[in-house]
C-alpha atoms as a PDB file:
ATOM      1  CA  UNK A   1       0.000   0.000   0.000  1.00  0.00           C
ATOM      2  CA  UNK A   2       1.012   3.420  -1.074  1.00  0.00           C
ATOM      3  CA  UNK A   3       0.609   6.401   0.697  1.00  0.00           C
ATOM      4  CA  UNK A   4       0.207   9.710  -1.550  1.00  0.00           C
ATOM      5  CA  UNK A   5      -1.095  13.937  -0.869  1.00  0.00           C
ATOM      6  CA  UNK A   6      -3.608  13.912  -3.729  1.00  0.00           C
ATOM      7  CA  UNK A   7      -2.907  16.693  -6.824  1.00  0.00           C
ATOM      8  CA  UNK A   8      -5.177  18.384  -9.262  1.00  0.00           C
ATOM      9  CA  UNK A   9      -4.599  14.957 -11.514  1.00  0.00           C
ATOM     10  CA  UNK A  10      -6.291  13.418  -9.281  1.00  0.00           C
ATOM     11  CA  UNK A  11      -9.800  14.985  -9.323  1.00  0.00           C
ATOM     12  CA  UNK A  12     -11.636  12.425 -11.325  1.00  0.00           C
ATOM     13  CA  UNK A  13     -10.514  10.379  -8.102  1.00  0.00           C
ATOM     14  CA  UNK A  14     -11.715  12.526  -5.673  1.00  0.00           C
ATOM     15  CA  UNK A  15     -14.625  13.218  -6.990  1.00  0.00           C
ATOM     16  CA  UNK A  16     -15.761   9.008  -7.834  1.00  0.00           C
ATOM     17  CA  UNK A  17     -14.459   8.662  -3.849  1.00  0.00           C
ATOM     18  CA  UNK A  18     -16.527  11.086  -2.216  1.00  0.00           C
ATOM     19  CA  UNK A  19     -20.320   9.871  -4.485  1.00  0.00           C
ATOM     20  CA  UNK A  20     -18.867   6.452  -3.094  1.00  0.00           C
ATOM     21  CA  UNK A  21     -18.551   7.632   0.518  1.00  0.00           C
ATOM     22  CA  UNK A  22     -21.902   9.304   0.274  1.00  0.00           C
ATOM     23  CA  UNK A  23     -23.254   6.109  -1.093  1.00  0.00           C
ATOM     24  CA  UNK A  24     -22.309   3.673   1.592  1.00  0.00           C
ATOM     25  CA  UNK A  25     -23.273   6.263   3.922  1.00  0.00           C
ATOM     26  CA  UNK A  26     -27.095   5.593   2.692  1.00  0.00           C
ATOM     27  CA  UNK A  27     -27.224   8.740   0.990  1.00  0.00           C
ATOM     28  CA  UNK A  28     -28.880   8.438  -2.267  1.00  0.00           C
ATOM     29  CA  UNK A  29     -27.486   9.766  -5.458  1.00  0.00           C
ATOM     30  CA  UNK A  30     -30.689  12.258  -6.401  1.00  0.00           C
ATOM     31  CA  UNK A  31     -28.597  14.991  -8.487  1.00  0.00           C
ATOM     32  CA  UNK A  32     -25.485  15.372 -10.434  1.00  0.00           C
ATOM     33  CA  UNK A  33     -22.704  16.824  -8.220  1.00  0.00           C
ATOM     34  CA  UNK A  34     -19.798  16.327 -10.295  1.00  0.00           C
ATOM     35  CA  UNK A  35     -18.901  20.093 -12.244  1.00  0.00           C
ATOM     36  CA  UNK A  36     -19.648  20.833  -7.934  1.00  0.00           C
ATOM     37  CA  UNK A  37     -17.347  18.540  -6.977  1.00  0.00           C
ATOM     38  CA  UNK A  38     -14.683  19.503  -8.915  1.00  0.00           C
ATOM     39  CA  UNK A  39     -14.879  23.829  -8.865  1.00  0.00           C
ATOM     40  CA  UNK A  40     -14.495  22.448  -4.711  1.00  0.00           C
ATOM     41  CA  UNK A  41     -11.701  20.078  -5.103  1.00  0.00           C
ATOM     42  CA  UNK A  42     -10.032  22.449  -7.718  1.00  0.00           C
ATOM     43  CA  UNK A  43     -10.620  25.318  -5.590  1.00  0.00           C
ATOM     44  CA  UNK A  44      -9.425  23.861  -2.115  1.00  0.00           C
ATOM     45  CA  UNK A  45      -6.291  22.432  -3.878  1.00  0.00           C
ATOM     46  CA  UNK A  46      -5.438  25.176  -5.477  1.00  0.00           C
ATOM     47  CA  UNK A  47      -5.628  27.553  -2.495  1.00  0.00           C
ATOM     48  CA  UNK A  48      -3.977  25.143  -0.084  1.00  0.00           C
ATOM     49  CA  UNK A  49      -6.795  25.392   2.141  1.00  0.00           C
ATOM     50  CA  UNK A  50      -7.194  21.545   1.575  1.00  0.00           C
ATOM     51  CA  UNK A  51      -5.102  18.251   2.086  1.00  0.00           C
ATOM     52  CA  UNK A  52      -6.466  15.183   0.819  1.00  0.00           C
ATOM     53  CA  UNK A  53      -4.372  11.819   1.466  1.00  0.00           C
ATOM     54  CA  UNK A  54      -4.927   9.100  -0.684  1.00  0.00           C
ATOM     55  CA  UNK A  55      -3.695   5.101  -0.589  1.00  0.00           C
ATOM     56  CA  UNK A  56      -3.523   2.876  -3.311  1.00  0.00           C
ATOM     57  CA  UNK A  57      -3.077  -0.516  -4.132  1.00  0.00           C
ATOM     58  CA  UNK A  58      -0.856  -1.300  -7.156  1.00  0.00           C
ATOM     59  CA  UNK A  59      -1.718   2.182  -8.868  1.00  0.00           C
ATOM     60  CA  UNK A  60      -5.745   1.692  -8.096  1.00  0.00           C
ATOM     61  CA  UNK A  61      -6.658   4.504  -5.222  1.00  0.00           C
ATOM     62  CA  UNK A  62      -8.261   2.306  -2.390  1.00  0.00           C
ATOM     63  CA  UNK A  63      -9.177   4.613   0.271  1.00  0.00           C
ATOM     64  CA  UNK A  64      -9.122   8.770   1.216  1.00  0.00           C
ATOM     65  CA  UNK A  65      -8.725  11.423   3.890  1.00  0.00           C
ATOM     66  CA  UNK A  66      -9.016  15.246   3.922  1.00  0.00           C
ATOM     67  CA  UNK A  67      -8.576  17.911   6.529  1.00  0.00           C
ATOM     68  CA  UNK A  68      -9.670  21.082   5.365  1.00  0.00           C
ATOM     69  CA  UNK A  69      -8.330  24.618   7.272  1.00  0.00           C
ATOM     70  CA  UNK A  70     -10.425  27.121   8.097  1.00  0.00           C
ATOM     71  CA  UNK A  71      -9.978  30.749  10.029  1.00  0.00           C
ATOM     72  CA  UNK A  72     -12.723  31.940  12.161  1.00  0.00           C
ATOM     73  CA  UNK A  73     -11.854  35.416  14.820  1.00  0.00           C
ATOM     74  CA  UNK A  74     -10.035  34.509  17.811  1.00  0.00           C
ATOM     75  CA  UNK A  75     -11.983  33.314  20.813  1.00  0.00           C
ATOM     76  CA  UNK A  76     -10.611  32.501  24.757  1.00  0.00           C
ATOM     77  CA  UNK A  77     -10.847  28.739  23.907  1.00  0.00           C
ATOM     78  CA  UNK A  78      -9.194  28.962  20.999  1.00  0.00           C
ATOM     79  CA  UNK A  79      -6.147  32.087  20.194  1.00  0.00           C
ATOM     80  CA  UNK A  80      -5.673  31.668  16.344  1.00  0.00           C
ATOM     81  CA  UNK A  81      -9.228  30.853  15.566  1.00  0.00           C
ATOM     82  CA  UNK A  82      -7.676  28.728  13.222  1.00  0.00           C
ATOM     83  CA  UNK A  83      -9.377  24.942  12.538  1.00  0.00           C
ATOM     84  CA  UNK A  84      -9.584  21.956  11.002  1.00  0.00           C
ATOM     85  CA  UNK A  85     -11.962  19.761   9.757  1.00  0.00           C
ATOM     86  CA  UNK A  86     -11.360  15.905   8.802  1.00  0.00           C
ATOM     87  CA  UNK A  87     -13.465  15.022   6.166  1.00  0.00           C
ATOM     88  CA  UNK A  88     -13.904  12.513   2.960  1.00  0.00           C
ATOM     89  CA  UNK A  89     -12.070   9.454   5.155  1.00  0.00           C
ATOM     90  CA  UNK A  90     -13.412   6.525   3.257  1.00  0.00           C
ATOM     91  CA  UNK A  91     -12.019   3.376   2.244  1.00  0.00           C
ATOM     92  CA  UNK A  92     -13.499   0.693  -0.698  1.00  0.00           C
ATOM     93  CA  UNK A  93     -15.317  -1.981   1.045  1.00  0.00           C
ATOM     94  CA  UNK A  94     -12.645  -4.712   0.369  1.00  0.00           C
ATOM     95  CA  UNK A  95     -10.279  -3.362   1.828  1.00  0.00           C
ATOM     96  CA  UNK A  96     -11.538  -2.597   5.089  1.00  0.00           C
ATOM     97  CA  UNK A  97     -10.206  -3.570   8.090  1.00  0.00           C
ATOM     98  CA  UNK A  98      -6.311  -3.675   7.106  1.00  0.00           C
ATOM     99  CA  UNK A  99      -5.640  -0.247   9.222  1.00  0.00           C
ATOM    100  CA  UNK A 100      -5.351   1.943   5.833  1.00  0.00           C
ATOM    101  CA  UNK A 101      -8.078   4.453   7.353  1.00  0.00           C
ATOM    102  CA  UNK A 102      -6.023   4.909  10.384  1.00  0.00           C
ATOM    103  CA  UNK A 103      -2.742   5.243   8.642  1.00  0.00           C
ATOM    104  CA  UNK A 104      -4.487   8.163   6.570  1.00  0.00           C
ATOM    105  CA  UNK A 105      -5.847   9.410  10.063  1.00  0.00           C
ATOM    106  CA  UNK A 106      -2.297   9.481  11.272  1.00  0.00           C
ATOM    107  CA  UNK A 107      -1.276  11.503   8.269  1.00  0.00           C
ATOM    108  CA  UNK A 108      -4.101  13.977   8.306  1.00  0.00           C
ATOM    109  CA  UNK A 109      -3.434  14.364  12.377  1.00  0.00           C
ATOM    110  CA  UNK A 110       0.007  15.215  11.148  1.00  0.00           C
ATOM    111  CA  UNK A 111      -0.732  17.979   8.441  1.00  0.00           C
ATOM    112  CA  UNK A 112      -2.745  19.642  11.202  1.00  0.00           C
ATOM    113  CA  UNK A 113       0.210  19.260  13.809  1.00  0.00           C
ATOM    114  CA  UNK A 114       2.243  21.096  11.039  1.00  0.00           C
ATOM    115  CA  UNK A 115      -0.212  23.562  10.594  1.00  0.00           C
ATOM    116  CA  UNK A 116       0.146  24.484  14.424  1.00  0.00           C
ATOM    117  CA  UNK A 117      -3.762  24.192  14.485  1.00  0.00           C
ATOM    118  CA  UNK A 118      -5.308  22.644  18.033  1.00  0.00           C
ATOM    119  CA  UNK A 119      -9.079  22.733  17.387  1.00  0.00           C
ATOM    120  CA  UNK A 120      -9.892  20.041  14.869  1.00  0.00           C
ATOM    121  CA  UNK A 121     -13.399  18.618  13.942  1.00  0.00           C
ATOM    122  CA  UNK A 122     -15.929  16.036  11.971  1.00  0.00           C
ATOM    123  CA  UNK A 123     -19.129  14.658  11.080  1.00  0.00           C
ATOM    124  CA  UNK A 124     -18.759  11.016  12.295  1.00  0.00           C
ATOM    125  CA  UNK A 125     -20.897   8.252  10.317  1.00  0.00           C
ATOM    126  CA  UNK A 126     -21.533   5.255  12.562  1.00  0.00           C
ATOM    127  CA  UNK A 127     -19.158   3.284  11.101  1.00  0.00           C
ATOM    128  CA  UNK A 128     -16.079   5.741  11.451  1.00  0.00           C
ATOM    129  CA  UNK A 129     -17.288   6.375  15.304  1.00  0.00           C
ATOM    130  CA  UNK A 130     -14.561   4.055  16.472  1.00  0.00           C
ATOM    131  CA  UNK A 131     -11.822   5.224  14.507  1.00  0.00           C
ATOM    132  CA  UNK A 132     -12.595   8.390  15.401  1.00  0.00           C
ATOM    133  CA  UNK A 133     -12.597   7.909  19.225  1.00  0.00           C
ATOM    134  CA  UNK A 134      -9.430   6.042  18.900  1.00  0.00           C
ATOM    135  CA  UNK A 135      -7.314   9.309  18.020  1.00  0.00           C
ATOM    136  CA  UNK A 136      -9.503  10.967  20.915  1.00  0.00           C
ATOM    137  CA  UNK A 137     -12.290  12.322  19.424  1.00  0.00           C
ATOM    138  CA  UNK A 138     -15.093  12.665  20.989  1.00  0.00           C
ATOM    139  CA  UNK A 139     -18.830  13.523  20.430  1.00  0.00           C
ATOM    140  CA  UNK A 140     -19.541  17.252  20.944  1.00  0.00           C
ATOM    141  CA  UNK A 141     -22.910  18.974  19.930  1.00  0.00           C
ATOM    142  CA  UNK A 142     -21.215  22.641  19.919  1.00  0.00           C
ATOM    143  CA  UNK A 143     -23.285  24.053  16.998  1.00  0.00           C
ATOM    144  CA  UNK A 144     -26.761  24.226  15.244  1.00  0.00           C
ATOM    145  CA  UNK A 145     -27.571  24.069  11.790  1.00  0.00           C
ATOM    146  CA  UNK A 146     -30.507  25.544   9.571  1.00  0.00           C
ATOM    147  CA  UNK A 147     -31.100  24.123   6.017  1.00  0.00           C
ATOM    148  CA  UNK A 148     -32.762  26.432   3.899  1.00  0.00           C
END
């Protein structure tokens, strides 16, 4: 297994990855979001406001991670106001279970260690609950959310 930061080459990849996280998540494919997909992948990229990790097996991409960094103003719990958010961890169904979603974990953790960020979060789906709470995560409901 190879271990790779993902490149603007690669957005055909990223973009097939995330319809198949969203997929086994349950959610159902209702619209085209690819032209989306890619102006977000390009975008993030681009900017640098995005890392996405990426393993593959004998040149076919396997499994994903992103953290994406965002600034918000400076708050008493947190100086910078600077965050991250882990996002797009997924891995194909056969090859679950051989610790390539924590190794991408461990190299997303890292990126945000570099990035001398402290506040770091995620939308958990059942099934990445326990990798999550293995690096220490833990459930937090610090927010609310509208949908227009």
């Amino acid at each position: 297994m190879e271990f790779r930061k993902a490149n603007l080459d690669d957005l055909h990849h990223l973009i097939e990855l995330r319809k198949q996280q969203q997929v086994a998540q349950g959610i159902e494919p209702k619209t085209d979001i690819d032209a989306d997909l890619e102006k977000f992948f390009q975008k993030k990229l681009k900017e640098g406001s995005m890392v996405q990790w990426l393993a593959e097996d004998e040149g076919e991409i396997v499994a994903c991670g992103a953290v994406i960094f965002y600034e918000f103003p400076p708050s008493y719990v947190n100086k910078s106001g600077k965050k991250a958010y882990i996002t797009n961890v997924y891995t194909k169904e056969e090859y679950r279970g051989q610790g390539i979603a924590k190794e991408l974990m461990e190299k997303l953790m890292d990126e945000v260690k570099k990035a001398g960020i402290s506040n770091i979060w995620l939308g958990a789906s059942e099934m990445g609950k326990p990798l999550y709470e293995k690096f220490g995560f833990q459930e937090v409901d610090e927010w609310m959310e509208l949908h227009l």
